[in-house]
N, C-alpha and C. Protein backbone atom coordinates (compact mmCIF):
# COMPACT_ATOMS: atom_id res chain seq x y z
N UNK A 1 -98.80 0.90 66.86
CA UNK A 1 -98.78 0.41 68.22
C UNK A 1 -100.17 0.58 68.86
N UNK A 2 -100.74 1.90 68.66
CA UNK A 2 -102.28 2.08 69.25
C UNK A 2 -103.10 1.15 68.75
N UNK A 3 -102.88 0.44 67.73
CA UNK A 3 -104.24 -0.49 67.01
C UNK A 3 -103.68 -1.70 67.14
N UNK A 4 -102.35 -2.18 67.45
CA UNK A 4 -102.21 -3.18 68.82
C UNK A 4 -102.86 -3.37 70.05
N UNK A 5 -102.48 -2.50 70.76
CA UNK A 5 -103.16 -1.85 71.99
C UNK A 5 -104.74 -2.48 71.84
N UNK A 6 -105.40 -1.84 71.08
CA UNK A 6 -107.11 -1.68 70.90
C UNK A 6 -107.00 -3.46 70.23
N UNK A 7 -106.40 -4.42 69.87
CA UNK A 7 -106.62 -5.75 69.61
C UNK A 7 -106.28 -6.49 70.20
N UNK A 8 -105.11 -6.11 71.43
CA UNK A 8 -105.12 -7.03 72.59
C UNK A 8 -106.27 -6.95 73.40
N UNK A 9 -106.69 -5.75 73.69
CA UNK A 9 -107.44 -5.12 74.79
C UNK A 9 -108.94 -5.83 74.45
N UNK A 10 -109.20 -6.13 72.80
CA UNK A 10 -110.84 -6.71 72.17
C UNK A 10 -110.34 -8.62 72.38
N UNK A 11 -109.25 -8.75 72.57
CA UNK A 11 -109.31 -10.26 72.62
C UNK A 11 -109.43 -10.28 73.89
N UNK A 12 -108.68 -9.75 74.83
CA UNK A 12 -108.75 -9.93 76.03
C UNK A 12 -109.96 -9.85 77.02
N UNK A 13 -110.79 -8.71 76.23
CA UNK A 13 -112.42 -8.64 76.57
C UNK A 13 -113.33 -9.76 76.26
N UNK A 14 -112.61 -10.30 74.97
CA UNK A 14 -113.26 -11.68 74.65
C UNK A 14 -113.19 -12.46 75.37
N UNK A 15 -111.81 -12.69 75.88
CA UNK A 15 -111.65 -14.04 77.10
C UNK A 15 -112.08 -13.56 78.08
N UNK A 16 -112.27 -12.69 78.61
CA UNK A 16 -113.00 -12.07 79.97
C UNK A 16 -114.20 -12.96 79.65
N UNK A 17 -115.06 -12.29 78.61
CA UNK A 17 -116.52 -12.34 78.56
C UNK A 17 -116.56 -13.93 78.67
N UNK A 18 -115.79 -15.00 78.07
CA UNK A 18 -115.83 -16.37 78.08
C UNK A 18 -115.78 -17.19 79.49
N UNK A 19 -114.68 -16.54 80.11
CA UNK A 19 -114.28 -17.18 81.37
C UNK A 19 -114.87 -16.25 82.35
N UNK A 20 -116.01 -15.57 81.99
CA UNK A 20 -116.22 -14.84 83.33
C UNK A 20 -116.96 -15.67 84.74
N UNK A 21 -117.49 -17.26 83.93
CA UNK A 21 -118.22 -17.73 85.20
C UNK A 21 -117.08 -18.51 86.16
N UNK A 22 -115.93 -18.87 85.34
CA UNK A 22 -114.74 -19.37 86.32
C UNK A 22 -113.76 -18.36 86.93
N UNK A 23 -113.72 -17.86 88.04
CA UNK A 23 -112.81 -17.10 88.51
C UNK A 23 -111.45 -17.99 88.73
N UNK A 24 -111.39 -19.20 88.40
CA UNK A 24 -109.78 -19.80 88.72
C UNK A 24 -109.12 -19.45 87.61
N UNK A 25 -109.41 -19.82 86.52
CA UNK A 25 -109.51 -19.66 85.22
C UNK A 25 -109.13 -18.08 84.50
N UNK A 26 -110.23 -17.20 85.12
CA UNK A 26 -109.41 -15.73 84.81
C UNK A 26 -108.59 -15.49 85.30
N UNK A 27 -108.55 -16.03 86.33
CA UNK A 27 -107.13 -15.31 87.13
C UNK A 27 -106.10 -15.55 86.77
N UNK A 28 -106.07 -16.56 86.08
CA UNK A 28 -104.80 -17.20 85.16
C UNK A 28 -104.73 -16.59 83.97
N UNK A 29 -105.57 -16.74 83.13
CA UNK A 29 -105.71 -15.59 82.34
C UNK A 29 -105.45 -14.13 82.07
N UNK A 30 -105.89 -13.50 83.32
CA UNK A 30 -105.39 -12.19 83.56
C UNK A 30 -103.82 -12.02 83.96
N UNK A 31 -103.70 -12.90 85.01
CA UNK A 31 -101.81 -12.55 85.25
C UNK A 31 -101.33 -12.83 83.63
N UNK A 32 -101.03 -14.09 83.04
CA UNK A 32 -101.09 -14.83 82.03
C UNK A 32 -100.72 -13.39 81.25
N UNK A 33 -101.66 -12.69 80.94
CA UNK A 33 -101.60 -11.49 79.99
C UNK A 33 -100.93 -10.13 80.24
N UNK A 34 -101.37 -9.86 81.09
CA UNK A 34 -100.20 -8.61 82.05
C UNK A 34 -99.10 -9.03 82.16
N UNK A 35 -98.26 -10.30 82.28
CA UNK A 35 -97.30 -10.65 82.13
C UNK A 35 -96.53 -10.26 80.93
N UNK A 36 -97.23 -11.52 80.18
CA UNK A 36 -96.77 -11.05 78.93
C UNK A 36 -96.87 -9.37 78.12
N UNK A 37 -97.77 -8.51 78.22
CA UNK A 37 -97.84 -7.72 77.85
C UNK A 37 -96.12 -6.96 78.22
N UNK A 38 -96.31 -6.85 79.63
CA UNK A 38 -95.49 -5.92 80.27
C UNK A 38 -94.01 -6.75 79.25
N UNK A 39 -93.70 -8.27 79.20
CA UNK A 39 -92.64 -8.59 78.63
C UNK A 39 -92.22 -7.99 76.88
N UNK A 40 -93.72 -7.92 76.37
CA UNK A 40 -93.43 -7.15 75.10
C UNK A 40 -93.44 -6.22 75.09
N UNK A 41 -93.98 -5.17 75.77
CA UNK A 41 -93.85 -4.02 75.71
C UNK A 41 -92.35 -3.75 76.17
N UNK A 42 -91.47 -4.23 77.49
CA UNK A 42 -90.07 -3.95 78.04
C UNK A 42 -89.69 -4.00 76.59
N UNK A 43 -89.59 -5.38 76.04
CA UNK A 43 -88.70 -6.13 74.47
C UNK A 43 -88.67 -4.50 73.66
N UNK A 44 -89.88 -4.20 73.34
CA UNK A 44 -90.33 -3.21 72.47
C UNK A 44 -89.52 -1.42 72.67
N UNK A 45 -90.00 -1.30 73.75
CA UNK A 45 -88.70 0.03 74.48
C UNK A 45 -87.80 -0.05 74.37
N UNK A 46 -87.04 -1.24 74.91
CA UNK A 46 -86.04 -1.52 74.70
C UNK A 46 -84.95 -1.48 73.48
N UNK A 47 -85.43 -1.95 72.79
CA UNK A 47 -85.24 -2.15 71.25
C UNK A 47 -85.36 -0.68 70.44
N UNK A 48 -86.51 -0.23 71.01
CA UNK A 48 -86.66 1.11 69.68
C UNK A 48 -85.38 2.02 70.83
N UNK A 49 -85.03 1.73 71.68
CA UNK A 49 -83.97 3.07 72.25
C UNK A 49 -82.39 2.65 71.68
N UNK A 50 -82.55 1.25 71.52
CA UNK A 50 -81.31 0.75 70.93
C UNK A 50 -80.78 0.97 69.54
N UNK A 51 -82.26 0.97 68.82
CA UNK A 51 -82.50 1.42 67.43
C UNK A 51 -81.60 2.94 67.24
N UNK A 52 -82.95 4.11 68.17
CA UNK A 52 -82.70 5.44 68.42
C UNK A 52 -81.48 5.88 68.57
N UNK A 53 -80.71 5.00 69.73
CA UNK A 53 -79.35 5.70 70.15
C UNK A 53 -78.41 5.07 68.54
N UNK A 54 -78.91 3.93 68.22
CA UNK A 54 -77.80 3.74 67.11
C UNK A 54 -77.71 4.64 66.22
N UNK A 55 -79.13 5.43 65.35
CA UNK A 55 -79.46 6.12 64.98
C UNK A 55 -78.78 7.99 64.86
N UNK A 56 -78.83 7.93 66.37
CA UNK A 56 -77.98 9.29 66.71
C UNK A 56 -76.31 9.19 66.80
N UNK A 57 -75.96 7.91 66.97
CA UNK A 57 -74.50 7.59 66.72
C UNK A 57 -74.26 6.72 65.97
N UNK A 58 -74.38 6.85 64.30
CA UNK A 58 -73.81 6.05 63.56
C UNK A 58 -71.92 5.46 63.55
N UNK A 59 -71.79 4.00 63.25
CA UNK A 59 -70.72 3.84 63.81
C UNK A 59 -69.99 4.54 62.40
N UNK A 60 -68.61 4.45 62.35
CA UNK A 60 -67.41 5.00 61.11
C UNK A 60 -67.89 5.30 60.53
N UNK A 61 -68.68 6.64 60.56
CA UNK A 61 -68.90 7.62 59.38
C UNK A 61 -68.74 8.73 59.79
N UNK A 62 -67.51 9.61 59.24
CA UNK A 62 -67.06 10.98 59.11
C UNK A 62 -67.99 11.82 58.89
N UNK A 63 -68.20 13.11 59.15
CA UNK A 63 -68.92 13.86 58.81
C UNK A 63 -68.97 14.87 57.05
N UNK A 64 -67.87 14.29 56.75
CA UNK A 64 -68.26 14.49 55.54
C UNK A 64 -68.37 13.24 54.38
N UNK A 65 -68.61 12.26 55.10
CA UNK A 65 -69.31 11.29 54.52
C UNK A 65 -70.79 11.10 54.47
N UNK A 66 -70.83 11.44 55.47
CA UNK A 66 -72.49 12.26 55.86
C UNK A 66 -72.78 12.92 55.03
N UNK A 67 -71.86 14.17 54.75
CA UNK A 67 -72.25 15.01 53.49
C UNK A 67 -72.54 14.67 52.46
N UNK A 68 -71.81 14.21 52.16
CA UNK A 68 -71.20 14.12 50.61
C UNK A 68 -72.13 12.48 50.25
N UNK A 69 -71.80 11.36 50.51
CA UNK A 69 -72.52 10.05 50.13
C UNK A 69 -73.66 9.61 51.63
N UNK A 70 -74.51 10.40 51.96
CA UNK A 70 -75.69 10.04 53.06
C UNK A 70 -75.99 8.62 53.37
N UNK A 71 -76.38 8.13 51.90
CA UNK A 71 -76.75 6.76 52.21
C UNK A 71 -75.75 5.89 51.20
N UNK A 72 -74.48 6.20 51.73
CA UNK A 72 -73.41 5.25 51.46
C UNK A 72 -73.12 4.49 50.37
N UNK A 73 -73.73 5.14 49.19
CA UNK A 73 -73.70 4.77 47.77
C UNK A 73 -72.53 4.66 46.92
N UNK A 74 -71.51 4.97 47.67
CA UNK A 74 -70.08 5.18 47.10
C UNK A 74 -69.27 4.64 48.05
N UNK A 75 -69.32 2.94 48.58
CA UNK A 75 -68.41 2.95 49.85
C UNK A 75 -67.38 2.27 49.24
N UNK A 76 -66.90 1.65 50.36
CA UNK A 76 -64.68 1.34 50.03
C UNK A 76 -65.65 -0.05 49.91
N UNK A 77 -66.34 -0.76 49.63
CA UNK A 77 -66.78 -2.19 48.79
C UNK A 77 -66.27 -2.44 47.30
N UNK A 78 -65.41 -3.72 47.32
CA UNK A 78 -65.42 -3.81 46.22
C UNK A 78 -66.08 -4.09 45.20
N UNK A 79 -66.15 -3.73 43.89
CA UNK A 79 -67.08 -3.59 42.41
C UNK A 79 -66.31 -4.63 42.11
N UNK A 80 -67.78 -6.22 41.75
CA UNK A 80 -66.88 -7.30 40.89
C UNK A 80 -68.18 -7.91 40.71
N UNK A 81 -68.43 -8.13 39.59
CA UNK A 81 -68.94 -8.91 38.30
C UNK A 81 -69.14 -10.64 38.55
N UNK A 82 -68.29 -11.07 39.13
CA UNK A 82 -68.34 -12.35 39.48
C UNK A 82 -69.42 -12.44 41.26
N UNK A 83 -70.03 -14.00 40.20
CA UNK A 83 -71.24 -14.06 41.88
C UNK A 83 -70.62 -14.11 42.65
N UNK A 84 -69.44 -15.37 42.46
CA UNK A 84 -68.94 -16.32 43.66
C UNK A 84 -68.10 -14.99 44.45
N UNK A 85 -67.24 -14.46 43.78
CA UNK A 85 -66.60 -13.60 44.46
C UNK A 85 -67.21 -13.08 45.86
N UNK A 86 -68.43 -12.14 45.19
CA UNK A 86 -69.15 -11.49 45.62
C UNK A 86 -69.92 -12.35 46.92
N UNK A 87 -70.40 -13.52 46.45
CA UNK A 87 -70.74 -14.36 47.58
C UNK A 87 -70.33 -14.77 48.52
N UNK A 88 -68.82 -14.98 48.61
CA UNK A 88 -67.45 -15.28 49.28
C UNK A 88 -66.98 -13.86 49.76
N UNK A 89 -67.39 -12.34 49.35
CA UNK A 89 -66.90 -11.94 50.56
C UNK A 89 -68.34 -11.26 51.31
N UNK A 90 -69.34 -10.93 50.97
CA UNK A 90 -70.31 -10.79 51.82
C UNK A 90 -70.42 -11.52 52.74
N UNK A 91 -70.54 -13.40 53.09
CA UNK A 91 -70.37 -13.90 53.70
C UNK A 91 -68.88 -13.68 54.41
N UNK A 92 -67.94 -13.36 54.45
CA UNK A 92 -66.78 -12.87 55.28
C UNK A 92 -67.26 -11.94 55.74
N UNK A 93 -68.19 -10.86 54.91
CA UNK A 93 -68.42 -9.57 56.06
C UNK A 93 -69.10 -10.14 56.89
N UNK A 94 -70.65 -11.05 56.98
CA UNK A 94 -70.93 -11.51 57.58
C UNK A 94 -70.87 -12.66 59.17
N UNK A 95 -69.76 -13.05 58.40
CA UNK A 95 -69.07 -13.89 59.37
C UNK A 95 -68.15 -13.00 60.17
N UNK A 96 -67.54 -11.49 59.86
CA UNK A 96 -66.88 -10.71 60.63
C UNK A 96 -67.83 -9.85 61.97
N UNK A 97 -69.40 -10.51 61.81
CA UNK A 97 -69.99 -9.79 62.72
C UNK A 97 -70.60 -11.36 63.54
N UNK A 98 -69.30 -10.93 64.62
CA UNK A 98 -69.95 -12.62 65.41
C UNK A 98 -70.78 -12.34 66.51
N UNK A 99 -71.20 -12.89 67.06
CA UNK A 99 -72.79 -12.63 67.63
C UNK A 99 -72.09 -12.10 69.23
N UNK A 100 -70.86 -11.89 69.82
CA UNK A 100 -70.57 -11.36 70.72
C UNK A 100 -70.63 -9.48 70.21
N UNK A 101 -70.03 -9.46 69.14
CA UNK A 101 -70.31 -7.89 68.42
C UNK A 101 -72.29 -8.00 68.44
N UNK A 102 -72.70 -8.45 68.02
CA UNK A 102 -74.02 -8.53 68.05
C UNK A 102 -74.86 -8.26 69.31
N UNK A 103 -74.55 -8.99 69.93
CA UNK A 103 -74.85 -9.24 71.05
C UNK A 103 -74.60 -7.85 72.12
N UNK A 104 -73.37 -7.02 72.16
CA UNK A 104 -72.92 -6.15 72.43
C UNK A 104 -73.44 -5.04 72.01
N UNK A 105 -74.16 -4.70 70.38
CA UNK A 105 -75.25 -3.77 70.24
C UNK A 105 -76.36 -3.85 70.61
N UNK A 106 -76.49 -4.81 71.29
CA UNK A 106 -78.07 -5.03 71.31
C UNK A 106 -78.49 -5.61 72.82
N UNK A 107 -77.48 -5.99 73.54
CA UNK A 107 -78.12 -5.72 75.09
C UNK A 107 -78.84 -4.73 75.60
N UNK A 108 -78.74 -3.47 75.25
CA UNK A 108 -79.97 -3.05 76.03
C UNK A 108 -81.42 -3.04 75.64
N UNK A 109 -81.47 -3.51 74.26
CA UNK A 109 -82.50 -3.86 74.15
C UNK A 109 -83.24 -5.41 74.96
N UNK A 110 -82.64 -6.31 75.14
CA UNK A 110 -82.62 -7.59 75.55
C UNK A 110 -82.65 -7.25 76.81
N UNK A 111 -81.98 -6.45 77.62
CA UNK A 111 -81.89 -6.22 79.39
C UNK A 111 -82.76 -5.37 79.22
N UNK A 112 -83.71 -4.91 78.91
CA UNK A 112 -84.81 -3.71 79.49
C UNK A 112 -85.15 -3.97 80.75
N UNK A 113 -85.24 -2.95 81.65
CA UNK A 113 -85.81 -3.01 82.92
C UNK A 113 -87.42 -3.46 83.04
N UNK A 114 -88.34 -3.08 81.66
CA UNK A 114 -89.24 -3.44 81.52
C UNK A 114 -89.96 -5.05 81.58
N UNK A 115 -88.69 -5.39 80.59
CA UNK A 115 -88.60 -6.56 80.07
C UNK A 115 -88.42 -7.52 81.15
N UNK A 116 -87.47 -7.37 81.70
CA UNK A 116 -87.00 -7.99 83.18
C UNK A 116 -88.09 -8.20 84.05
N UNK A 117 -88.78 -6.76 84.72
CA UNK A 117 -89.52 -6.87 85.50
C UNK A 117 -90.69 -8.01 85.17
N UNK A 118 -90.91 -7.52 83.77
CA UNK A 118 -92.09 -8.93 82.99
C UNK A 118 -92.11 -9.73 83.07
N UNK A 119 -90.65 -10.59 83.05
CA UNK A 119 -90.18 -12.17 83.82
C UNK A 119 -90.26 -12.10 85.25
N UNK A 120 -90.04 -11.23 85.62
CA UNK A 120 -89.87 -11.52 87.33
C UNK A 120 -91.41 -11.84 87.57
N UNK A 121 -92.43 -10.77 87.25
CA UNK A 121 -93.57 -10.79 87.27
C UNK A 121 -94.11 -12.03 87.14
N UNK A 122 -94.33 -12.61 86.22
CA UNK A 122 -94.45 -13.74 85.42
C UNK A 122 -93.97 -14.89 86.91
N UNK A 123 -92.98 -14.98 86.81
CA UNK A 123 -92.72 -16.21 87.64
C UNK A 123 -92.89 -16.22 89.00
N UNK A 124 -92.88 -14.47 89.92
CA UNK A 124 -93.44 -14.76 90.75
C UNK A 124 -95.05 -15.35 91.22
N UNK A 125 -95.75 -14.84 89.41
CA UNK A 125 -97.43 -14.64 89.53
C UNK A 125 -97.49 -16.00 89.43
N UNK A 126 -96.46 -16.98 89.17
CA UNK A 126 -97.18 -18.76 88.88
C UNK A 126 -96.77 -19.02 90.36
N UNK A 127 -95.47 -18.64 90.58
CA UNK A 127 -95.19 -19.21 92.05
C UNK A 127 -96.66 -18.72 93.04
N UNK A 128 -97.03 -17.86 93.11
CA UNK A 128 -98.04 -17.75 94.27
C UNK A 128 -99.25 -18.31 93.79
N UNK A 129 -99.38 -18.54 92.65
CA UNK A 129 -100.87 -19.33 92.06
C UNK A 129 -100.45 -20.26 92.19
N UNK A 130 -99.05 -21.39 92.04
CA UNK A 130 -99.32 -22.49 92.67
C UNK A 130 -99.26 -22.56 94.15
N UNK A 131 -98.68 -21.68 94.96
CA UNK A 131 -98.79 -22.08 96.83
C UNK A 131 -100.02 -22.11 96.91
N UNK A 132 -101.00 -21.23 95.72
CA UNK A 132 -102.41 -20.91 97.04
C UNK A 132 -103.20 -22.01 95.63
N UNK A 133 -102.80 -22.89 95.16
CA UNK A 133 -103.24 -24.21 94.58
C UNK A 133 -104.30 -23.35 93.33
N UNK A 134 -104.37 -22.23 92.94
CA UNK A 134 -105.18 -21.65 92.04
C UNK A 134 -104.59 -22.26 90.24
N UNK A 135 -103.18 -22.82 90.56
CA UNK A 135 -102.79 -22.18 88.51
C UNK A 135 -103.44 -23.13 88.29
N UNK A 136 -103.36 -23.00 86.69
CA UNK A 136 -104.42 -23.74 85.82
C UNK A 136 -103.20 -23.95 84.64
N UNK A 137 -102.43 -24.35 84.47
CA UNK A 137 -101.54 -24.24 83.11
C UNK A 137 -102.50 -23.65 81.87
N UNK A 138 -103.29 -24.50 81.31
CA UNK A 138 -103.71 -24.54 80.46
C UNK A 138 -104.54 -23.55 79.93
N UNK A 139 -104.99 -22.42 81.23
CA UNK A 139 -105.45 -21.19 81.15
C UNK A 139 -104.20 -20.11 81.55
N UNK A 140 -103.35 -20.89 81.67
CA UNK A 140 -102.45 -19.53 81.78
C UNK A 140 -101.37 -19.50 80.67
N UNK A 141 -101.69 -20.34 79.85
CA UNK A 141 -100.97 -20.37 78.49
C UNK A 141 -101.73 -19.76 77.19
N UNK A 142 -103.52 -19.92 77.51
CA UNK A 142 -104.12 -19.27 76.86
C UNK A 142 -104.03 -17.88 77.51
N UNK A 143 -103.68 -17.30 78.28
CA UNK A 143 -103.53 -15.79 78.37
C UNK A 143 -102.83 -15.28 77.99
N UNK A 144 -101.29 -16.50 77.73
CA UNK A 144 -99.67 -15.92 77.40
C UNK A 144 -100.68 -16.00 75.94
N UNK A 145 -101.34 -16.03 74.96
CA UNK A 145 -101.63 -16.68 73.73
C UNK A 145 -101.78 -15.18 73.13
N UNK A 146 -102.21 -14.35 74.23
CA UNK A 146 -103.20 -13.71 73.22
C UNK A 146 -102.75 -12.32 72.89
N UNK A 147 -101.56 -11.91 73.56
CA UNK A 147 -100.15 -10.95 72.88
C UNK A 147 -100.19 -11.06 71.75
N UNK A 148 -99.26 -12.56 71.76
CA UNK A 148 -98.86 -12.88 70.34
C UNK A 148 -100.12 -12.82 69.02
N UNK A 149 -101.15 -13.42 69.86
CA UNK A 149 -102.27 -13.50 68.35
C UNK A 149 -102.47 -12.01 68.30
N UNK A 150 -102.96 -10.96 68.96
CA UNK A 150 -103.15 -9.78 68.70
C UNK A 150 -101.95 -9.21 67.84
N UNK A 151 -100.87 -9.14 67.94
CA UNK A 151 -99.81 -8.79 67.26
C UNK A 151 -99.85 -9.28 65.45
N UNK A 152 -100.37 -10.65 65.64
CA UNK A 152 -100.26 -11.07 63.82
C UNK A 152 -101.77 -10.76 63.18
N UNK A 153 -102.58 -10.61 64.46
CA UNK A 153 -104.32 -9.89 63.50
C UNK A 153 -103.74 -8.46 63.77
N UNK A 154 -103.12 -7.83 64.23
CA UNK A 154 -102.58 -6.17 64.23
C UNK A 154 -101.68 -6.33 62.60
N UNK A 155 -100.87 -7.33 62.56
CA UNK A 155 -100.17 -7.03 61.05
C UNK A 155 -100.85 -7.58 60.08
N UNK A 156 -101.48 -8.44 60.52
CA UNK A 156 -102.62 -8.99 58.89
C UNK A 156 -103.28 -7.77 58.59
N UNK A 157 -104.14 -7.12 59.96
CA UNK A 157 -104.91 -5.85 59.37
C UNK A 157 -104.03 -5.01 58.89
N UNK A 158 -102.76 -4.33 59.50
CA UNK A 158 -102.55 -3.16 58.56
C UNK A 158 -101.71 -3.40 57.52
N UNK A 159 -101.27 -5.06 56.91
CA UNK A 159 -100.64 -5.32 55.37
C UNK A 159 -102.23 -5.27 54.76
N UNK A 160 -103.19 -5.42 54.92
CA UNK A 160 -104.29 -5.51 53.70
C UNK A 160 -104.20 -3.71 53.91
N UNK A 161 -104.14 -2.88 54.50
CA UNK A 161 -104.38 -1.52 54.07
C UNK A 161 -103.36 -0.79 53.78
């Protein structure tokens, strides 16, 4: 996450240094990015507490299942030799997790207060850049840009190491 941090923060210095003679332009830029930041970062909290709490409350497992098989190497799944079988009921387990169960583990990651505020942010920061006639779309899409690119030069760099 810190060497995220340090590759948004070197692109974002980049577009500073580019757009520093247009102030309409950064300013779009800058909300543009604080926006988004604050929206990935909410996503991101969000998510690792959803992770965490799942973590500390695993669902139907006894405590001496815990013991005894940890990582569930011995479960009530059936043992069968045939693909199709096997293909036909994984997809039933699959299909037994419908996206309202889904959906239901995973709202608080999706409702973060963080996350939220990031949209609110966001749409109030275009609404007042357009009353006072400042937005620029096209610079405020290159600001939403540069989250996301920092994030895939953050994982290109640390899969080569």
């Amino acid at each position: 996450m810190r060497n995220f941090f340090k590759t948004a923060a070197f692109l974002d210095f980049l577009l500073v240094l580019y757009l520093y003679s247009d102030p309409k332009a950064l300013l779009n830029t800058q909300v543009a990015f604080i926006s988004s930041l604050l929206i990935v970062l909410g996503s991101f909290w969000g998510y690792k507490r959803a992770v965490e709490k799942g973590v500390q409350n695993p669902a139907h497992r006894d405590y001496i299942d815990t013991v005894e098989d940890r990582f569930d190497l011995y479960g009530e799944d059936e043992v069968t030799d045939d693909a199709k079988e096997l293909f036909e009921s994984e997809k039933k387990r699959i299909k037994g997790n419908s996206n309202l169960k889904v959906l239901a583990k995973s709202y608080r990651g999706f409702f973060s207060p963080l996350r939220l505020f990031g949209y609110l942010f966001m749409v109030v920061a275009i609404l007042m850049l357009i009353k006072r006639s400042l937005f620029e779309p096209l610079y405020f899409l290159l600001g939403l840009a540069v989250v996301p690119l920092s994030a895939m030069v953050t994982a290109l760099i640390s899969k080569r190491e």
